[in-house]
Protein backbone atom coordinates (compact mmCIF):
# COMPACT_ATOMS: atom_id res chain seq x y z
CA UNK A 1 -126.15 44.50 -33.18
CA UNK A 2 -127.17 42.96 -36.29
CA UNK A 3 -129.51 40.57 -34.75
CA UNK A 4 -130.65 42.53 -31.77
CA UNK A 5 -129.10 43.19 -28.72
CA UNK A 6 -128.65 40.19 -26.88
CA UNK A 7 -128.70 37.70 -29.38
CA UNK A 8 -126.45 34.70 -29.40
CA UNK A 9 -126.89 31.38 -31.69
CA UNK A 10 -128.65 29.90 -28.32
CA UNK A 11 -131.42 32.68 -29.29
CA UNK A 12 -132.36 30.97 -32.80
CA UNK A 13 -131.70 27.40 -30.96
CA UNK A 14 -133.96 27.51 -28.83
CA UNK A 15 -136.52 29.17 -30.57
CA UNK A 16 -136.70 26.19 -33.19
CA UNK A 17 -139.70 24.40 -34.15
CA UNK A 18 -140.49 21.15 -35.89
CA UNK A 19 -141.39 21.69 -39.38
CA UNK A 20 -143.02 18.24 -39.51
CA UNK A 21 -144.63 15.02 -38.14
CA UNK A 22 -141.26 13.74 -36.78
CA UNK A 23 -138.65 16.56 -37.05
CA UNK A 24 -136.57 16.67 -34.20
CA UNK A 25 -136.53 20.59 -33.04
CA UNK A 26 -135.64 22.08 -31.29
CA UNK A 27 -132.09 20.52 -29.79
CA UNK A 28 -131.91 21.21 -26.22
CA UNK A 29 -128.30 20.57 -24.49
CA UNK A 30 -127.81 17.89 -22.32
CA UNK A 31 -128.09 19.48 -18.80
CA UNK A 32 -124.14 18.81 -17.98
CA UNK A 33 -123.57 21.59 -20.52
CA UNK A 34 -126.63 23.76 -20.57
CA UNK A 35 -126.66 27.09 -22.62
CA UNK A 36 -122.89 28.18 -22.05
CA UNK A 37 -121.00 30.92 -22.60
CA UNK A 38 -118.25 30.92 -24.64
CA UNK A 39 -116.77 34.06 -23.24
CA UNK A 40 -116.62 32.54 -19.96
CA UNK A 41 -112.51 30.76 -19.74
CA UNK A 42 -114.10 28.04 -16.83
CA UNK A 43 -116.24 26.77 -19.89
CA UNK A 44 -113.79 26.33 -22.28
CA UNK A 45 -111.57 24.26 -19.61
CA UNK A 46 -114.49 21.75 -19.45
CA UNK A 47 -114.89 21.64 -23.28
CA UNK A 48 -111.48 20.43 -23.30
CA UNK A 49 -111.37 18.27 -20.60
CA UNK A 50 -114.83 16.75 -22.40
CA UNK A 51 -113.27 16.38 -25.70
CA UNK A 52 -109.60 15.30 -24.55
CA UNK A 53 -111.67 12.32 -22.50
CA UNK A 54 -113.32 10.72 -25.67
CA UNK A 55 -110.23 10.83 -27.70
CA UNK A 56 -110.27 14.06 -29.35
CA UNK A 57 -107.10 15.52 -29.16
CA UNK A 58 -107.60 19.52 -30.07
CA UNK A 59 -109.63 22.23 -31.29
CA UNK A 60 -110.00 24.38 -34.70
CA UNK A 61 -111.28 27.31 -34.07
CA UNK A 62 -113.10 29.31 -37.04
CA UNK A 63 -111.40 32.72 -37.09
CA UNK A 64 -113.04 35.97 -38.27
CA UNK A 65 -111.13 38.68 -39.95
CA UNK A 66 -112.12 41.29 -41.96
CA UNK A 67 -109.32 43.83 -43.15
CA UNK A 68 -108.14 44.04 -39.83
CA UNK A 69 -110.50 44.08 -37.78
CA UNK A 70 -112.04 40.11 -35.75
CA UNK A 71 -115.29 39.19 -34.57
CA UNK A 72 -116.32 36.42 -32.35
CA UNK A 73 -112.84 36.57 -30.95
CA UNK A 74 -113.48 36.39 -27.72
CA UNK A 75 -112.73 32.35 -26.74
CA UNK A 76 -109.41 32.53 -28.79
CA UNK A 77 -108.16 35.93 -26.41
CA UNK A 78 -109.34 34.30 -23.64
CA UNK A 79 -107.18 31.34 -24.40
CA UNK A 80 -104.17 33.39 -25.70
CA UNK A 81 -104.64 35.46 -22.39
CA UNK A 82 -104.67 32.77 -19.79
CA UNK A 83 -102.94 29.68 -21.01
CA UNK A 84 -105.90 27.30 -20.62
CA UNK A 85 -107.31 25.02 -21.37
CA UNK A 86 -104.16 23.14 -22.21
CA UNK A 87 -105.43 21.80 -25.09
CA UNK A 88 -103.81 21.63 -28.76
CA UNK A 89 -105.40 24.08 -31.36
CA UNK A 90 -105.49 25.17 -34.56
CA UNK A 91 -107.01 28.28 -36.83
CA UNK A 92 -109.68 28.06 -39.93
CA UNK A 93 -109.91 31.39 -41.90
CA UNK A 94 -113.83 31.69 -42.38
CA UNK A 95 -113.21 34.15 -45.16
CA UNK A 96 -116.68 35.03 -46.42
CA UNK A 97 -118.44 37.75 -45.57
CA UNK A 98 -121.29 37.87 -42.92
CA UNK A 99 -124.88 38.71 -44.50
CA UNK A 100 -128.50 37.94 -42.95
CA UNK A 101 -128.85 34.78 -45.44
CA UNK A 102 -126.36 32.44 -42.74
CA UNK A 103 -125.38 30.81 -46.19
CA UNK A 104 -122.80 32.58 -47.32
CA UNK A 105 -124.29 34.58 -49.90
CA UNK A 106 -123.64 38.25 -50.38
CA UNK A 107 -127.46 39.45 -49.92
CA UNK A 108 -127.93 42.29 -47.23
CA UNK A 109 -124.23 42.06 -46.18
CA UNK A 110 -123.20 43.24 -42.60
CA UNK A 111 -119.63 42.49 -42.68
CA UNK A 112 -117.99 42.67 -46.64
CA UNK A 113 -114.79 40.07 -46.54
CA UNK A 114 -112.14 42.55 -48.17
CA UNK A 115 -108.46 41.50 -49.41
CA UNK A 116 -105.22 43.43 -50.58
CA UNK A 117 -101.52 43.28 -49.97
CA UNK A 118 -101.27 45.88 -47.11
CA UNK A 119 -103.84 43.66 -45.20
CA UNK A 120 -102.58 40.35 -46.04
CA UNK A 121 -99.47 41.74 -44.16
CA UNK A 122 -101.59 42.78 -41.54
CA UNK A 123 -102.79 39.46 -41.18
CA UNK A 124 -100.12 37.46 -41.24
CA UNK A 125 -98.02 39.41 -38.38
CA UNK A 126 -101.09 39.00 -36.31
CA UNK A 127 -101.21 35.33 -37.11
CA UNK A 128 -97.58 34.48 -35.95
CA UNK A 129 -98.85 35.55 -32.46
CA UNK A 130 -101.36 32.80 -32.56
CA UNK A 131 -98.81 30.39 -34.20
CA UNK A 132 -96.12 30.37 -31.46
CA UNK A 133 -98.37 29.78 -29.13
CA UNK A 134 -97.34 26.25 -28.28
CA UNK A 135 -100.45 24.77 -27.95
CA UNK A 136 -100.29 25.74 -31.48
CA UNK A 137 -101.26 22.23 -33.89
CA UNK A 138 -98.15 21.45 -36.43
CA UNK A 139 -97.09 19.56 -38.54
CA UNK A 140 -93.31 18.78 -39.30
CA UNK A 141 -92.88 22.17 -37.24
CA UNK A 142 -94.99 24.45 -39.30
CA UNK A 143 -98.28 26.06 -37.80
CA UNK A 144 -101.12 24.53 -39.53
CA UNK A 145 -103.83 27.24 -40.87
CA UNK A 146 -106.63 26.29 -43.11
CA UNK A 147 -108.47 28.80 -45.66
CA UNK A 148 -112.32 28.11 -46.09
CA UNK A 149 -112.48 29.49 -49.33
CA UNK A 150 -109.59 29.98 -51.12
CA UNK A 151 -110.48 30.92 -54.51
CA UNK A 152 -112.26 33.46 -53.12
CA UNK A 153 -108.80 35.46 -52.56
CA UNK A 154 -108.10 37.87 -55.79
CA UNK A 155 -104.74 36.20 -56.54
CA UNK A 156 -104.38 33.74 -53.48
CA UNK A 157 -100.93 32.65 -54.84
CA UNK A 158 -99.75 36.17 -53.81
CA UNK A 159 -101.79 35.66 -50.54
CA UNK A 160 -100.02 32.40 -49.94
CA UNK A 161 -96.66 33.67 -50.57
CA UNK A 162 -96.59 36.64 -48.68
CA UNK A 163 -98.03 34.60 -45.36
CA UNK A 164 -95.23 32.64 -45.94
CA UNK A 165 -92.71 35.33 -46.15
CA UNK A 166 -93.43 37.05 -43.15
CA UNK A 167 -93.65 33.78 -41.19
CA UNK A 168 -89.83 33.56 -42.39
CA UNK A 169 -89.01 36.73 -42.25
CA UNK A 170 -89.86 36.61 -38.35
CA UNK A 171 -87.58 33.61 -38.00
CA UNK A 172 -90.65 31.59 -37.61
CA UNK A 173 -91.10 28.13 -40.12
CA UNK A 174 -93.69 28.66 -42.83
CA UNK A 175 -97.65 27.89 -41.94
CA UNK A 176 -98.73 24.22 -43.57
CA UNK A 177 -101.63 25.98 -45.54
CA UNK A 178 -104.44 23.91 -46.30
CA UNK A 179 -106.93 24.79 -49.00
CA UNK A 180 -110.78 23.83 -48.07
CA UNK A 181 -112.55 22.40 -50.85
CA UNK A 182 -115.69 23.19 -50.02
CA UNK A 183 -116.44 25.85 -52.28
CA UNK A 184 -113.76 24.44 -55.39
CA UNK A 185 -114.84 20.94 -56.85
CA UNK A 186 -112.12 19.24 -58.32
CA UNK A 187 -109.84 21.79 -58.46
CA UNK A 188 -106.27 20.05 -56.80
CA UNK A 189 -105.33 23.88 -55.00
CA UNK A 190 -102.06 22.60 -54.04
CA UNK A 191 -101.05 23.87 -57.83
CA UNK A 192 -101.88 27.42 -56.45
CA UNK A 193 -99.28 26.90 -53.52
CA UNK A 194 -101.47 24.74 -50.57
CA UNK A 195 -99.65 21.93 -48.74
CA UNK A 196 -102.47 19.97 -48.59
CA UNK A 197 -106.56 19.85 -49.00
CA UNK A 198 -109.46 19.69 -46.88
CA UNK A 199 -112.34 17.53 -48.22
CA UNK A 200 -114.91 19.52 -46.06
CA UNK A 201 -118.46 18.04 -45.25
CA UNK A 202 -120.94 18.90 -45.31
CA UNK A 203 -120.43 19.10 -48.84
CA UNK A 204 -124.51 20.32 -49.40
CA UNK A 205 -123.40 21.05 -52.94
CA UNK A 206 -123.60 18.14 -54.54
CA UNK A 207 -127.09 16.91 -53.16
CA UNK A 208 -129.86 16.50 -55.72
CA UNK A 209 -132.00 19.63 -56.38
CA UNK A 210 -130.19 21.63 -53.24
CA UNK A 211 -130.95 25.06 -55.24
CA UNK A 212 -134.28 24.02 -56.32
CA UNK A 213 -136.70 26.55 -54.64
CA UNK A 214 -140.15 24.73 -55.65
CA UNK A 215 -141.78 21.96 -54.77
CA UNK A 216 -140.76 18.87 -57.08
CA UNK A 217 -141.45 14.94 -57.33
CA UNK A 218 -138.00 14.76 -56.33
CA UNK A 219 -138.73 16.42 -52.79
CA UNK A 220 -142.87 14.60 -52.52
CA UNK A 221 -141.05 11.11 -52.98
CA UNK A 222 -138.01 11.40 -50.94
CA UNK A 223 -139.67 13.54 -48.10
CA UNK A 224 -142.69 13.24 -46.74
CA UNK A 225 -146.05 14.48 -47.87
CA UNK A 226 -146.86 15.45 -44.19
CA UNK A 227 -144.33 18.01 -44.94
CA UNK A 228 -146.53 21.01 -45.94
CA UNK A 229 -143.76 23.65 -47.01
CA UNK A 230 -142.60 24.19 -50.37
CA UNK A 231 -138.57 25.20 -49.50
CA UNK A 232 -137.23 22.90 -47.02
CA UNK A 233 -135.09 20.24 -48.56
CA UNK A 234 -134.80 16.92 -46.72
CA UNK A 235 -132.38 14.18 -46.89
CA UNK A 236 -131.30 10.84 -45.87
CA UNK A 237 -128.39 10.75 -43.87
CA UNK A 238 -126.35 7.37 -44.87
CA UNK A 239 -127.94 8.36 -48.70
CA UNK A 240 -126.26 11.97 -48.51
CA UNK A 241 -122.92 10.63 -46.74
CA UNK A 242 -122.67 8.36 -49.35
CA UNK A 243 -122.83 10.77 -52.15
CA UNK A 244 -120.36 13.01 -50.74
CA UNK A 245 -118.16 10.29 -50.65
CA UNK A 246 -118.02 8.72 -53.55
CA UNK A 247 -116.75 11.83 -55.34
CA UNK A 248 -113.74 10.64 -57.23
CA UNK A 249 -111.62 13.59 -56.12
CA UNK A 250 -108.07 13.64 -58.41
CA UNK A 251 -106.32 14.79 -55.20
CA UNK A 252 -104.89 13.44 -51.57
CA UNK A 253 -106.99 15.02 -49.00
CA UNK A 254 -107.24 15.13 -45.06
CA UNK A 255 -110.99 13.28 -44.15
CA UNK A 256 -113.61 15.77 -42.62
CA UNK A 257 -116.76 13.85 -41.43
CA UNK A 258 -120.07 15.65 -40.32
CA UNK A 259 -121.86 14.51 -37.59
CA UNK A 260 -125.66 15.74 -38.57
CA UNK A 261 -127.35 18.80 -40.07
CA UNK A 262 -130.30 20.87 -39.51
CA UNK A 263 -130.59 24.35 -40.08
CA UNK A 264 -133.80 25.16 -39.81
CA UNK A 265 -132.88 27.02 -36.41
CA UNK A 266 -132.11 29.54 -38.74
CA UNK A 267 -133.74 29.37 -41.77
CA UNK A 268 -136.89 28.11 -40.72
CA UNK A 269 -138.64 26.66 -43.80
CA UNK A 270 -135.97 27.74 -46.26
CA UNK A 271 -133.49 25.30 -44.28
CA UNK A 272 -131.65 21.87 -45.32
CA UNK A 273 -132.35 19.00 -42.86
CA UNK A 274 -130.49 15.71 -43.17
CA UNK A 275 -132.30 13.48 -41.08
CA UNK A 276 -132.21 9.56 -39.57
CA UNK A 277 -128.37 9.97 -38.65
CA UNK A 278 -127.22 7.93 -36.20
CA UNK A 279 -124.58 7.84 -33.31
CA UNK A 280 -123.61 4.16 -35.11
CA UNK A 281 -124.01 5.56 -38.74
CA UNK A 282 -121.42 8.47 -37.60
CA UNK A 283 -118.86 5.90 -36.57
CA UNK A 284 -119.08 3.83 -39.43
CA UNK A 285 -118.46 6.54 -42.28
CA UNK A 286 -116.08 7.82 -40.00
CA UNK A 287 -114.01 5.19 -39.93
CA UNK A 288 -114.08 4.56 -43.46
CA UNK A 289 -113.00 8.18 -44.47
CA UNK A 290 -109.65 7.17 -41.90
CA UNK A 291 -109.92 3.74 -44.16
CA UNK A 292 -109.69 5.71 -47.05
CA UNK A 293 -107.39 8.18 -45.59
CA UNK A 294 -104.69 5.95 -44.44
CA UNK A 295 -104.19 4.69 -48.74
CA UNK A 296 -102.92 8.38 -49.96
CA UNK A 297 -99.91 9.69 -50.25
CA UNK A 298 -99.37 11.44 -46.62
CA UNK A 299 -96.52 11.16 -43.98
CA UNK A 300 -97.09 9.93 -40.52
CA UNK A 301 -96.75 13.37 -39.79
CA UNK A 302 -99.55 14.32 -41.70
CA UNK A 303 -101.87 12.72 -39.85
CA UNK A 304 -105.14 15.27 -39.23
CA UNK A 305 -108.56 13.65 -39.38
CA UNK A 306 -111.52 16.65 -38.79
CA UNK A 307 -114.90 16.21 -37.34
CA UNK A 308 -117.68 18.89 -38.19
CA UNK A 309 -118.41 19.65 -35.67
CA UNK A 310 -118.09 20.17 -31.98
CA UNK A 311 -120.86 22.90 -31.43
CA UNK A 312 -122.73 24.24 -34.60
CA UNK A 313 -126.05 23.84 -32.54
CA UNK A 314 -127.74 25.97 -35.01
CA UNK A 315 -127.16 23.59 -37.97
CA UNK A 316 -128.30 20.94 -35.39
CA UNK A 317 -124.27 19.86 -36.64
CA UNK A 318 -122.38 18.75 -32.75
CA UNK A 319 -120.35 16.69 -31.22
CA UNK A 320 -121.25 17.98 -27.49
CA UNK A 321 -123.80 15.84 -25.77
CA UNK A 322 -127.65 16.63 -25.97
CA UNK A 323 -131.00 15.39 -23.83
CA UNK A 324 -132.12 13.27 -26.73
CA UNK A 325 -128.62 11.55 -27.46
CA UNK A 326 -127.00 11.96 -24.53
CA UNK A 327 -122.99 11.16 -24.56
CA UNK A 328 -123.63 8.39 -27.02
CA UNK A 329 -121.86 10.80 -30.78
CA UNK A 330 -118.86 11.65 -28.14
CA UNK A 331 -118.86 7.26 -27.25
CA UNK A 332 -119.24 6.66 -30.86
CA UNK A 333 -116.01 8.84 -32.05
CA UNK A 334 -114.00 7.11 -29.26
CA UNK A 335 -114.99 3.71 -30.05
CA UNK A 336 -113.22 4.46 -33.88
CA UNK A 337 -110.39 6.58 -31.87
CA UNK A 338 -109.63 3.29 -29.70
CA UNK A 339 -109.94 1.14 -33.13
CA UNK A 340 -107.67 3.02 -34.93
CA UNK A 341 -104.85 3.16 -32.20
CA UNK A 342 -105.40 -0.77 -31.68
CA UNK A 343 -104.58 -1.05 -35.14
């Protein structure tokens, strides 16, 4: 085990410690969920029956896959296997590889992320298993599959196309491939052969001084001088929202709206903490992302509208209700679901 034997993201959880006078840490779950088990099928029939009951109507699952071989598999089988929950889903390629950093940089790397033709093959007969599973999420009758980061992919266009090809080759309709944008700027990927793109948040790259490593005026007049280490970068929740949004992005894009972050679980003093969110200040730049969202150039068909996310506990980033909150993020994202089907 990389981590130890035993370790789960619970471990670092609920290990956490405030950093400061005020920092909420660590984030203990409400005691109607407790510290699950994802392996365990009965839990993931109460996730869904949770999310379906606050207007969430399915599940994308990060999926791990490394030249063959999948890790943290083990809820998707279990679904596969059994049938349940009966609950719509979806699949997110996290293609990066795993390393002790948690941030996705290649520094003492314990999985490498790998690609060439023979696996992409691979891949894709594996993924038409998944895809006619009818849970399975589509739109206009094609499997919907999302790549993290696709310029990561030494000639993606070949990548694309030979997904795509063995989907038809298999008599099954091509995937609707959307590109993340989370690691490309401005870039429109459809040009490379994506349907459609994901404006992902947290977008943490476009924060002021986010890969400053020193102590600056920036951080001592937008922190908090009670905060006494030099590496943990703090920001203001409506003020970072709002600079994600206003990106001027030259492409139509599906909305993806973060609920909170806090990493610190983590990376301790080397983490990013946006702080002051609120269940009320989640609703309200969620519903202007569908605002925004319902002005581009989509069909009714094409209709997907993400929240990040339902249990990232370690990036203090969830949906699921906690003993400080309670319910009130899942009663927040139903009060915009009901608004938006009044409308």
């Amino acid at each position: 085990m990389a981590w130890g034997k035993g370790f789960t993201e619970w471990t670092n959880v609920k290990k956490a410690k405030p950093l400061f006078w005020g920092h909420y840490q660590p984030h203990i779950p409400h005691n109607s969920i407790g510290y699950y088990d994802l392996g365990d099928p009965e839990v993931m029939i109460k996730q869904a029956e949770l999310a379906r009951s606050y207007g969430i109507h399915g599940f994308a699952f990060y999926h791990y896959w490394f030249n063959g071989k999948r890790l943290l598999n083990l809820p998707i089988d279990n679904m596969i296997k059994t049938n349940k929950p009966d609950f719509p889903f979806f699949l997110i390629w996290a293609n990066e590889s795993w390393s002790r950093s948690w941030i996705g940089e290649e520094k003492e790397i314990i999985v490498k992320q790998t690609y060439s033709e023979p696996d992409n093959i691979r891949h894709a007969n594996w993924l038409m298993e998944v895809f006619n599973d009818p849970r399975y999420i589509k739109i206009n009758n094609r499997p919907v599959f999302v790549i993290y980061k696709p310029t990561y992919i030494p000639n993606v266009e070949k990548c694309i196309a030979t997904l795509k090809t063995e989907c038809l080759k298999n008599n099954l309709n091509e995937p609707y491939l959307i590109a993340s944008n989370s690691h490309t700027g401005d870039t429109d990927l459809r040009e490379l052969g994506f349907d459609a793109i994901l404006n992902f948040e947290p977008q943490l790259g476009v924060l002021p001084y986010i890969l400053e490593y020193t102590k600056t005026l920036f951080n001592l007049n937008n922190i908090s001088f009670t905060i006494m280490y030099n590496k943990i970068k703090v920001y203001d929740y409506s003020k970072a929202k709002e600079t994600m949004g206003n990106r001027d992005l030259p492409y139509p894009h599906f909305p993806c709206s973060f609920v909170n972050w806090d990493n610190s679980p983590r990376r301790g003093k080397d983490g990013i903490l946006i702080k002051n969110g609120t269940p009320e200040l989640f609703s309200k730049f969620l519903l202007s992302s569908i605002e925004k969202f319902k002005k581009m150039e989509f069909s009714k068909e094409e209709n997907l509208v993400l929240i990040n996310s339902w249990n990232e506990w370690a990036e203090g980033n969830y949906l699921e209700p906690d003993m400080k909150n309670g319910f009130k993020y899942l009663e927040a994202l139903k009060s915009v679901v009901d608004q938006v089907n009044r409308e």
